[in-house]
Protein backbone atom coordinates (compact mmCIF):
# COMPACT_ATOMS: atom_id res chain seq x y z
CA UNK A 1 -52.22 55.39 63.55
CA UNK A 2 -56.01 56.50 63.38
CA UNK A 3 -56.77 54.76 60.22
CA UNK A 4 -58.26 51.11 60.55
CA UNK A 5 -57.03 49.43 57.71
CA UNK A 6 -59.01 46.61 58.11
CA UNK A 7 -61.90 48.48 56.65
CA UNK A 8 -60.78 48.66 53.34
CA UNK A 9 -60.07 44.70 53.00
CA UNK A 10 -62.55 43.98 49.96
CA UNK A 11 -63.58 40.28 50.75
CA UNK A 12 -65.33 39.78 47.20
CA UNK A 13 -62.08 41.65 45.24
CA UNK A 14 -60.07 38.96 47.63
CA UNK A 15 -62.10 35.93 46.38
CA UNK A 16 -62.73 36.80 42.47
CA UNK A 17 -58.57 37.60 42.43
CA UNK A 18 -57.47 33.83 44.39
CA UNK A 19 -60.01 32.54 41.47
CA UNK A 20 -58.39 34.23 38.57
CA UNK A 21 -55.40 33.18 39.71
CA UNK A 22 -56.22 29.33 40.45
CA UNK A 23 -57.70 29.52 36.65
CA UNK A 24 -54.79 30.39 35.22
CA UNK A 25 -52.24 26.76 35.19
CA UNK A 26 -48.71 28.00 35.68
CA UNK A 27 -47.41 24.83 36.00
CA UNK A 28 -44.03 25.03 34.44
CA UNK A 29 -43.56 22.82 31.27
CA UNK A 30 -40.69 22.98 28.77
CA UNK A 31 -42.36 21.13 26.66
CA UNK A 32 -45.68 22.97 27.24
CA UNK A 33 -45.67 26.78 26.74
CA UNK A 34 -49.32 27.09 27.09
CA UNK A 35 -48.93 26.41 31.01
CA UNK A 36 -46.74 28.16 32.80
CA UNK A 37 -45.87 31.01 34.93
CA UNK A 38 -45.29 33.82 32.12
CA UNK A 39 -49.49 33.95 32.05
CA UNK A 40 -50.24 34.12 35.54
CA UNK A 41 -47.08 36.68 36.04
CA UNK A 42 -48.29 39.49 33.43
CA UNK A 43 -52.05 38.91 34.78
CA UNK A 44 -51.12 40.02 38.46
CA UNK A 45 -48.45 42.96 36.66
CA UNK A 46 -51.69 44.20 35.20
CA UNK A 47 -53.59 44.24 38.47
CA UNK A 48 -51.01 45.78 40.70
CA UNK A 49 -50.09 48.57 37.51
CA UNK A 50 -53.96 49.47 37.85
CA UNK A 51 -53.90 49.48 42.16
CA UNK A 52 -51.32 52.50 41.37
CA UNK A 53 -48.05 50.29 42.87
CA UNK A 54 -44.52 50.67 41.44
CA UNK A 55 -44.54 47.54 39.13
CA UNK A 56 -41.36 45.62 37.61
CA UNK A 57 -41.00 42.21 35.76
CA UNK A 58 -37.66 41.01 35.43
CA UNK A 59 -37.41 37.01 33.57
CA UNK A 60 -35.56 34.87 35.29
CA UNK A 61 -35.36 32.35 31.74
CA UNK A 62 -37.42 32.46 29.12
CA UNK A 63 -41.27 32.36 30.07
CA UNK A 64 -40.55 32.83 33.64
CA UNK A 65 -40.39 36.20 35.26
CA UNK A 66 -40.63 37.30 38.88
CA UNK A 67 -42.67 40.30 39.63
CA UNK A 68 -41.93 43.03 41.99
CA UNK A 69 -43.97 45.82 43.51
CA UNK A 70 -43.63 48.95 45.51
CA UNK A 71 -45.66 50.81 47.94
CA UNK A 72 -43.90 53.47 49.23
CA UNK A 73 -44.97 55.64 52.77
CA UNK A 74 -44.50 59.03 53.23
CA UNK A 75 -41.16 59.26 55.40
CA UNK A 76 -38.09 57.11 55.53
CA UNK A 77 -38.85 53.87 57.85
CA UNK A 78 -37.95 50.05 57.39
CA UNK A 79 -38.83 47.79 54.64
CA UNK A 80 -40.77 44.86 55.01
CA UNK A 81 -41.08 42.08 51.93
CA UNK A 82 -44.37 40.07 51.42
CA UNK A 83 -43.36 37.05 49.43
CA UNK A 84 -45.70 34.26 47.57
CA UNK A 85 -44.77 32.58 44.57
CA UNK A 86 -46.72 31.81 41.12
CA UNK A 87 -45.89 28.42 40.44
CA UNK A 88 -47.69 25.21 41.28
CA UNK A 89 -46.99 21.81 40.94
CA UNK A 90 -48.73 19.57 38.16
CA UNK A 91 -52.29 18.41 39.43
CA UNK A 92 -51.34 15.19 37.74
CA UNK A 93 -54.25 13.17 36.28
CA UNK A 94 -57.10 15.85 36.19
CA UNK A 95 -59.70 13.02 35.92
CA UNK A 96 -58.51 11.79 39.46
CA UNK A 97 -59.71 14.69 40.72
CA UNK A 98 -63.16 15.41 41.68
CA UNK A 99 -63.01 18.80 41.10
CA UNK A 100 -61.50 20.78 37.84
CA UNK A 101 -57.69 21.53 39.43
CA UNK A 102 -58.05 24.70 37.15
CA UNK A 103 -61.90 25.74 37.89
CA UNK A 104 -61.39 27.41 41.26
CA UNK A 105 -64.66 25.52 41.99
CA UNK A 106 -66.70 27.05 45.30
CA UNK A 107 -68.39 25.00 47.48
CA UNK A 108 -69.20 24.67 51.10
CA UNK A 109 -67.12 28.09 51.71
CA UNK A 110 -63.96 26.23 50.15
CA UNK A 111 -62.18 26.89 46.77
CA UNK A 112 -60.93 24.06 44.69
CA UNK A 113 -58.09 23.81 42.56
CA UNK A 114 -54.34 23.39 42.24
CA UNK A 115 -52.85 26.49 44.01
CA UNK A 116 -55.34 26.95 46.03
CA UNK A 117 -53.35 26.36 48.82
CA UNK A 118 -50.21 26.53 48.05
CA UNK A 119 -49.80 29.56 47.05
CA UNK A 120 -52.26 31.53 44.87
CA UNK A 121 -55.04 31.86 47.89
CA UNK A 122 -51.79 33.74 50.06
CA UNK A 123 -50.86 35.55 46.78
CA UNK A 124 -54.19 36.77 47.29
CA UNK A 125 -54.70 37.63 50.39
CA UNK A 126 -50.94 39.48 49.75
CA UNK A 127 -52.41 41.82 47.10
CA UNK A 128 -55.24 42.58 48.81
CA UNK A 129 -53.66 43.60 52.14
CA UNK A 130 -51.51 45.92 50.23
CA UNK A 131 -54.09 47.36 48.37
CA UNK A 132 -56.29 48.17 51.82
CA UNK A 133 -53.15 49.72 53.08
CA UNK A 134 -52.89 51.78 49.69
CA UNK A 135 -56.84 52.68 49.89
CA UNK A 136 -56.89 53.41 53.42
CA UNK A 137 -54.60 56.67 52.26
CA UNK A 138 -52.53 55.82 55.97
CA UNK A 139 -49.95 57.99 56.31
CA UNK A 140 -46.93 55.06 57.06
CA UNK A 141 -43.43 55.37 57.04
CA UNK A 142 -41.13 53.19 54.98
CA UNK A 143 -41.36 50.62 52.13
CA UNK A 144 -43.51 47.77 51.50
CA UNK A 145 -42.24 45.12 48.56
CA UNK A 146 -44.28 42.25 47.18
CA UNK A 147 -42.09 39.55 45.73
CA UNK A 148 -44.03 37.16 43.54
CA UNK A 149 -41.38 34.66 41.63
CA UNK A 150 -41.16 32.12 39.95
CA UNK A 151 -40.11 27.99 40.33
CA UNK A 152 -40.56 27.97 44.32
CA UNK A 153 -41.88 24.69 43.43
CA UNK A 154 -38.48 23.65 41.55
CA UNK A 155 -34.83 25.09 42.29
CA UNK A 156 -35.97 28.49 43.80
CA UNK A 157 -34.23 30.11 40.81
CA UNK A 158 -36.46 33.11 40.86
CA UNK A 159 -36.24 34.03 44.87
CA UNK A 160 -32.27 33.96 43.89
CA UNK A 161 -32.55 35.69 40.98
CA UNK A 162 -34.45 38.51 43.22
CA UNK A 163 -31.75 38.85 45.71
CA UNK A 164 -29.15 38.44 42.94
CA UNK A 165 -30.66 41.86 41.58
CA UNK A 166 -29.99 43.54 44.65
CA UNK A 167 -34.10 43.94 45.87
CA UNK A 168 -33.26 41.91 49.24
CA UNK A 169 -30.49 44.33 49.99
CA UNK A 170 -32.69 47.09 52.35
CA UNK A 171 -35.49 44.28 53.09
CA UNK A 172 -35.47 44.68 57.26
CA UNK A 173 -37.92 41.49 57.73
CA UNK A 174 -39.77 39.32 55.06
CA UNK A 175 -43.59 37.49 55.76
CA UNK A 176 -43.49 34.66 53.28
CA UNK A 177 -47.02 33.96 52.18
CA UNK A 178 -47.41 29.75 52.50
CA UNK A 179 -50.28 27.18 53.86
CA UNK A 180 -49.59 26.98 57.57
CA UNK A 181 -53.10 26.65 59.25
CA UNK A 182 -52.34 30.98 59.70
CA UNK A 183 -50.06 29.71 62.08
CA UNK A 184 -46.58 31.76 63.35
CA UNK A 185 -44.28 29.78 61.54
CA UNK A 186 -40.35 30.95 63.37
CA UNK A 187 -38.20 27.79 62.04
CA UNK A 188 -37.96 25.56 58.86
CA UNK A 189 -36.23 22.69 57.57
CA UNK A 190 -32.89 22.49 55.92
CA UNK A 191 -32.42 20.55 52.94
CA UNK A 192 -30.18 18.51 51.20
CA UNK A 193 -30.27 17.10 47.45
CA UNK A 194 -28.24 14.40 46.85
CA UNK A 195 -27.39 11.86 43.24
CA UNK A 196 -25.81 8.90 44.30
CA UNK A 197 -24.43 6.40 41.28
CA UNK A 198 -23.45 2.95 42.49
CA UNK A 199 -21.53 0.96 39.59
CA UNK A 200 -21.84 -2.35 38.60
CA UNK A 201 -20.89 -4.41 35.75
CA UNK A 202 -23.44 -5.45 32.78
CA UNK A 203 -23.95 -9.23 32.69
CA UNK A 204 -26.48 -11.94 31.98
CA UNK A 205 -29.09 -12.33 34.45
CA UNK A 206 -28.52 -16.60 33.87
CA UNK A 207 -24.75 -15.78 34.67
CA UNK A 208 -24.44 -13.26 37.34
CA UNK A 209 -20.94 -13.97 39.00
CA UNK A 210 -19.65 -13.09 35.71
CA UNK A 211 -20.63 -9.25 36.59
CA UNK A 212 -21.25 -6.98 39.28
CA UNK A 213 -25.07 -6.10 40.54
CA UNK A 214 -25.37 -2.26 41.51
CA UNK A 215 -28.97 -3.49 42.59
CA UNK A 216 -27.46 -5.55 45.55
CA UNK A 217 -24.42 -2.78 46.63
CA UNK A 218 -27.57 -0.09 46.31
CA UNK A 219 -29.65 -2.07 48.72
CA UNK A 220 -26.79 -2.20 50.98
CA UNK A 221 -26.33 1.44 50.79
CA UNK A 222 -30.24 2.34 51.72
CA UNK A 223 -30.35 0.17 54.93
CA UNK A 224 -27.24 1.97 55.87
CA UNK A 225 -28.64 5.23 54.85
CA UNK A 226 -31.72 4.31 57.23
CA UNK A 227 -29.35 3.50 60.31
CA UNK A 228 -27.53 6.87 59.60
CA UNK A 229 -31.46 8.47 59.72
CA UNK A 230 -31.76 6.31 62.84
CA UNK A 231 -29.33 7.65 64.45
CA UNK A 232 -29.40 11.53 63.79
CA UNK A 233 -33.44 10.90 65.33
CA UNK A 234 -31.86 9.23 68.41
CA UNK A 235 -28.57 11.98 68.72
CA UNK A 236 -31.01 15.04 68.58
CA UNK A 237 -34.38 13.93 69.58
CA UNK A 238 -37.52 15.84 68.59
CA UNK A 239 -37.53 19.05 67.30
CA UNK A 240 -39.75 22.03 69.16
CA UNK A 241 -40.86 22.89 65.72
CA UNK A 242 -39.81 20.93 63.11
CA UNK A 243 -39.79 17.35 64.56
CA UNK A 244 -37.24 14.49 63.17
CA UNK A 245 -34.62 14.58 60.72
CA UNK A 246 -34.99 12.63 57.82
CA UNK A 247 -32.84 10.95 55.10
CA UNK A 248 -35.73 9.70 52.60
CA UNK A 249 -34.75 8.08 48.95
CA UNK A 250 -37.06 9.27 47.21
CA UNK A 251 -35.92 7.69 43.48
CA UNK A 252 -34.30 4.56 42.63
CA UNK A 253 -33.47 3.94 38.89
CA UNK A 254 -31.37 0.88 37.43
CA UNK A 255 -30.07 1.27 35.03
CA UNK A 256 -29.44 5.10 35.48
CA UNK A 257 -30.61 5.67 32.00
CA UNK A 258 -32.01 3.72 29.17
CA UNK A 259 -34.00 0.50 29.61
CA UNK A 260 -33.92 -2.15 31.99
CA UNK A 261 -33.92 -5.78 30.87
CA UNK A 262 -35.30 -8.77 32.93
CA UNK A 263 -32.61 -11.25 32.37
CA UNK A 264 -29.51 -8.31 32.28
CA UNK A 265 -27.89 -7.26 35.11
CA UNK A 266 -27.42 -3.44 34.87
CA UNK A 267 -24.28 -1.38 34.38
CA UNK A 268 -25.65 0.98 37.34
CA UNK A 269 -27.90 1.91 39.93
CA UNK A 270 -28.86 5.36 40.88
CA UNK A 271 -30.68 6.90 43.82
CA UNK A 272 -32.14 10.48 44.97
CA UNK A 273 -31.81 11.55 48.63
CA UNK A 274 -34.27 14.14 50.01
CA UNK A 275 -32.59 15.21 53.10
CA UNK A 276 -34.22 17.43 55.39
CA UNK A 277 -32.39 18.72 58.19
CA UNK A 278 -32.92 20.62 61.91
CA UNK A 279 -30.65 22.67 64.06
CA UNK A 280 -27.71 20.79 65.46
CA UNK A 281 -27.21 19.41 62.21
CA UNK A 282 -24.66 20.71 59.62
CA UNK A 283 -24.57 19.62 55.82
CA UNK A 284 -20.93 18.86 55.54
CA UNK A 285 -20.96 16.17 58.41
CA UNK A 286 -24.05 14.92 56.74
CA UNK A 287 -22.40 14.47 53.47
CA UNK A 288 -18.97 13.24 55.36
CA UNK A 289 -21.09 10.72 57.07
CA UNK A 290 -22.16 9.65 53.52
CA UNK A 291 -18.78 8.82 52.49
CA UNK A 292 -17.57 7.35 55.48
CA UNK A 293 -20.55 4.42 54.36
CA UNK A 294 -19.33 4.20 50.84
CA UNK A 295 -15.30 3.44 52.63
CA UNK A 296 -17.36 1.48 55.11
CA UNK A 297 -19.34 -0.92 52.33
CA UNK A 298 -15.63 -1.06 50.24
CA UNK A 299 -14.45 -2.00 53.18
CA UNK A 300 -16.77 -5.47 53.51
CA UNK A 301 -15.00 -6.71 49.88
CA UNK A 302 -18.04 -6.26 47.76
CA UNK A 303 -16.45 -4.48 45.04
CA UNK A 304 -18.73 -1.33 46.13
CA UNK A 305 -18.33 1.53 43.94
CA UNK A 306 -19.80 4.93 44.53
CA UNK A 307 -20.11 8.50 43.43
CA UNK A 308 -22.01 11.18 44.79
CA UNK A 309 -23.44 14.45 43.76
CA UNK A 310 -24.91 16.81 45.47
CA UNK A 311 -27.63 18.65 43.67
CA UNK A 312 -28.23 21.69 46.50
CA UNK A 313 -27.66 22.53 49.56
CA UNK A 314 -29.91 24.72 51.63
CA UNK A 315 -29.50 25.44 55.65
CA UNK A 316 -32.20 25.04 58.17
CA UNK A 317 -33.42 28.83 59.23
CA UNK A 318 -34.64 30.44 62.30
CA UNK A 319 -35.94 33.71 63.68
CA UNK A 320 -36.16 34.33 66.69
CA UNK A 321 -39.53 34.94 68.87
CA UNK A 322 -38.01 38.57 70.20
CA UNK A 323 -38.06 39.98 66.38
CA UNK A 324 -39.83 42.83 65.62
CA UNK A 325 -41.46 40.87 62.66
CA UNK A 326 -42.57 37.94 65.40
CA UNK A 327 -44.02 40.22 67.56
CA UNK A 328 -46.10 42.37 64.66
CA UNK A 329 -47.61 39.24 63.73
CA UNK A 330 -48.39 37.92 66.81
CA UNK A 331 -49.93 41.40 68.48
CA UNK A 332 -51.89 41.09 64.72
CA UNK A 333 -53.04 37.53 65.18
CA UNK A 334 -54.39 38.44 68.91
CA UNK A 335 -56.28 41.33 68.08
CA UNK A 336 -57.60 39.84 65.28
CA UNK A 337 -58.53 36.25 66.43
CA UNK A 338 -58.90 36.95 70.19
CA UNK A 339 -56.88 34.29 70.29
CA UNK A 340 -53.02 32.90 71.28
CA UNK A 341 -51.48 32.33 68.69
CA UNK A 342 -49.28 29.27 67.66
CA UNK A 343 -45.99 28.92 67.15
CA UNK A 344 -44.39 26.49 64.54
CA UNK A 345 -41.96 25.45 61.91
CA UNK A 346 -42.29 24.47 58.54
CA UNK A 347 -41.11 20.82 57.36
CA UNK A 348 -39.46 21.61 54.14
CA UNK A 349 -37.91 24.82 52.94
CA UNK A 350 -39.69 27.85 51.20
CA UNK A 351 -37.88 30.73 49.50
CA UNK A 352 -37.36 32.46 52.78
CA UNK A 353 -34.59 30.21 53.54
CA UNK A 354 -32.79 32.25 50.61
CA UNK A 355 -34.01 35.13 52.21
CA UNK A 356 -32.20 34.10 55.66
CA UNK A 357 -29.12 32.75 54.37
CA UNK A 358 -27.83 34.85 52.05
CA UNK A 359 -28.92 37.76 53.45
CA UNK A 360 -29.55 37.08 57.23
CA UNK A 361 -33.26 38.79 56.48
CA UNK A 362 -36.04 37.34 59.55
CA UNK A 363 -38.83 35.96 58.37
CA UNK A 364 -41.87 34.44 59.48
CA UNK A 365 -44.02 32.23 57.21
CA UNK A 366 -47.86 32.17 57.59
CA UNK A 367 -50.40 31.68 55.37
CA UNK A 368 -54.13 29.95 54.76
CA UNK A 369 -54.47 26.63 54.73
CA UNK A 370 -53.54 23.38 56.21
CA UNK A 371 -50.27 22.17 56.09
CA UNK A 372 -50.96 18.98 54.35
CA UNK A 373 -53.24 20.15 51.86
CA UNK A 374 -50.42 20.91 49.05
CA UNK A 375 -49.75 18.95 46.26
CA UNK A 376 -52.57 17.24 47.18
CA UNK A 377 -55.58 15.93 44.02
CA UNK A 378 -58.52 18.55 45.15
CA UNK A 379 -56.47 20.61 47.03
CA UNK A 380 -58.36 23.49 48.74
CA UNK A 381 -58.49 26.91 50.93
CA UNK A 382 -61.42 27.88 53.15
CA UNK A 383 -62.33 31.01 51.90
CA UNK A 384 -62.72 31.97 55.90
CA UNK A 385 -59.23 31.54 56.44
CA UNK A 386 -58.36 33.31 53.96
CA UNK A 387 -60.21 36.38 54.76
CA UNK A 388 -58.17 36.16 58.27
CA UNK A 389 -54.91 35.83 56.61
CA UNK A 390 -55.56 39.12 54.59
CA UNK A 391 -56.15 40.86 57.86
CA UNK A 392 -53.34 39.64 59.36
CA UNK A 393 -50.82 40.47 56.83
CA UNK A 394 -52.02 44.08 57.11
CA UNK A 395 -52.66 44.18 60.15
CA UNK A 396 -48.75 42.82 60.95
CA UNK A 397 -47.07 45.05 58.55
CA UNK A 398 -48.66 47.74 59.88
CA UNK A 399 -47.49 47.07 63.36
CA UNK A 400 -43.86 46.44 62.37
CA UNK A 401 -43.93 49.71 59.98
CA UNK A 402 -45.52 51.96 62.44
CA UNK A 403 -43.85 50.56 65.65
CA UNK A 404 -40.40 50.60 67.54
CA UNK A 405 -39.79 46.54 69.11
């Protein structure tokens, strides 16, 4: 491996492309065609079609596709998968912010906008590494894929639909592009989605023996839910990586539909769990321990009344530090940074817990940016970092292509 690939990194082509990108919204809006990912997809299928890469678009649902791309080597060898996805979340109020969410603004060596961060700027610095490695004309072996999908930000339909299709199948390690300070990123989150609908009876706020309030049995239920949170933090203690469990209601609606009324007690109440999980924990006792509450409240005689749904399940995932994917990216990040790197875990889930459990692919996730930057008004990446990042993804697919762990 004579060729430094490094070389061939265009910083400008890596800064006008995270622009373009930020400039394009791809938030995703039924009710809004104009802004979503379908734009921002076919603008990066243009750019990779004219680097020379194999280039496919499959949709996922209408206005939504995932793009893939190929750069093959020159022998047989493994195949490592860069992954960063193309949606963003909604920048909200745009006059809150103090800089246009879609201008991809400049200033003081940072670039503003929604996506920024999380994940055009990593999308970016994806391409780009790629394309180096294409330019450099290095004679590798094997198969690199660049996974760009869609609704990361939503129900990760688009990282399923990718491994539905049968592209994860001869993926030997995946680097999933994401705002972690460039950190080595070995462990994330699990996380669980939870409805719960608590039932009452409809009555007249001036007369309320004559029904039944969810509101009361639902505030039962969430101090409940807190000593269950309580006590998962004190059984397992603080996570290396990932630090405490959590069980946080995150939406509380009563009624469950329609219109509340001041003076009428409502028929319902319903709440939304965001439940994110670390190792030593496992789904089904979580949602066991849930219904041992709702037997535990009908228990007390307050005609409590409970359903629960759960809205998705996804596993905590782990690689571990002796993978040849680890060890490419941390040989990258010392030779590029002269520094040690550090090892972390991510606090919610990204598409590469897909990528783990269903397919038992290691990943690492790494990427520009600081880790609580995203969704953020004004969000931002320092273009610095982002020049790094580029490097190291080459750099560390290089290593892993090229070398034997």
């Amino acid at each position: 491996m004579n060729v430094d690939v490094l070389r061939f990194i265009d910083e400008k082509k890596l800064l006008s492309f995270a622009r373009e990108l930020i400039k394009i919204p791809s938030v995703h809006d039924q009710e809004d065609e104009s802004g979503n990912e379908e734009r921002v997809a076919m603008f990066i299928k243009e750019k990779l079609e004219e680097m020379g890469l194999e280039v496919y678009c499959e949709e996922v649902s209408p206005h939504r596709p995932n793009i893939i791309a190929i750069l093959r080597g020159n022998r047989p060898g493994k195949t490592i998968l860069l992954e960063a996805h193309s949606d963003v979340v909604t920048p909200g109020d745009p006059d809150s912010w103090e800089h246009d969410p879609f201008g991809a603004e400049v200033v003081d060596g940072k670039i503003y906008g929604r996506g920024a961060c999380d994940t055009k700027g990593n999308l970016a610095s994806a391409v780009i590494a790629v394309k180096a490695i294409k330019d450099s004309g290095i004679d590798f072996p094997g198969k690199i894929i660049l996974c760009i999908p869609v609704d990361e930000e939503g129900m990760m339909t688009g990282i399923k639909h990718f491994i539905n299709r049968g592209w994860a199948d001869d993926v030997d390690a995946a680097i999933i592009c994401e705002p972690e300070n460039n950190e080595i990123c070995i462990q994330m989150k699990g996380a669980i989605r939870i409805a719960i609908r608590v039932k009452g009876k409809m009555a007249h706020g001036a007369m309320p023996f004559s029904g039944i309030n969810p509101n009361l049995r639902m505030a039962r239920l969430i101090i409940k839910l807190h000593e269950l949170e309580k006590r998962e933090i004190d059984r397992l203690g603080f996570n290396e990586y990932l630090g405490y469990p959590s069980i946080t209601p995150t939406v509380v609606m009563s009624p469950s539909s329609g219109k509340g009324q001041l003076n009428v007690i409502p028929e319902d109440s319903l709440i939304y769990l965001d439940i994110r999980t670390v190792p030593g924990q496992d789904d089904a006792m979580i949602t066991d321990q849930i219904e041992n509450i709702f037997k535990e409240l009908k228990a007390c005689g307050q005609q409590f009344d409970a359903e629960m749904e759960i809205i998705e399940s996804r596993p905590c995932a782990f690689t571990d530090k002796n993978e040849p994917i680890v060890r490419a990216m941390d040989e990258a990040y010392r030779e590029i940074t002269g520094k040690d790197p550090i090892y972390s875990g991510v606090p919610g889930a990204t598409d590469g817990t897909f990528l783990w459990a269903w397919k038992n692919i290691p990943f690492i996730v790494t990427g520009a940016g600081k880790k609580d930057i995203p969704h953020q008004k004004d969000e931002y990446v320092e273009i610095s970092q982002l020049i790094e990042t580029t490097k190291l993804y080459a750099k560390a697919v290089i290593n892993y292509l090229y070398d034997e762990w």
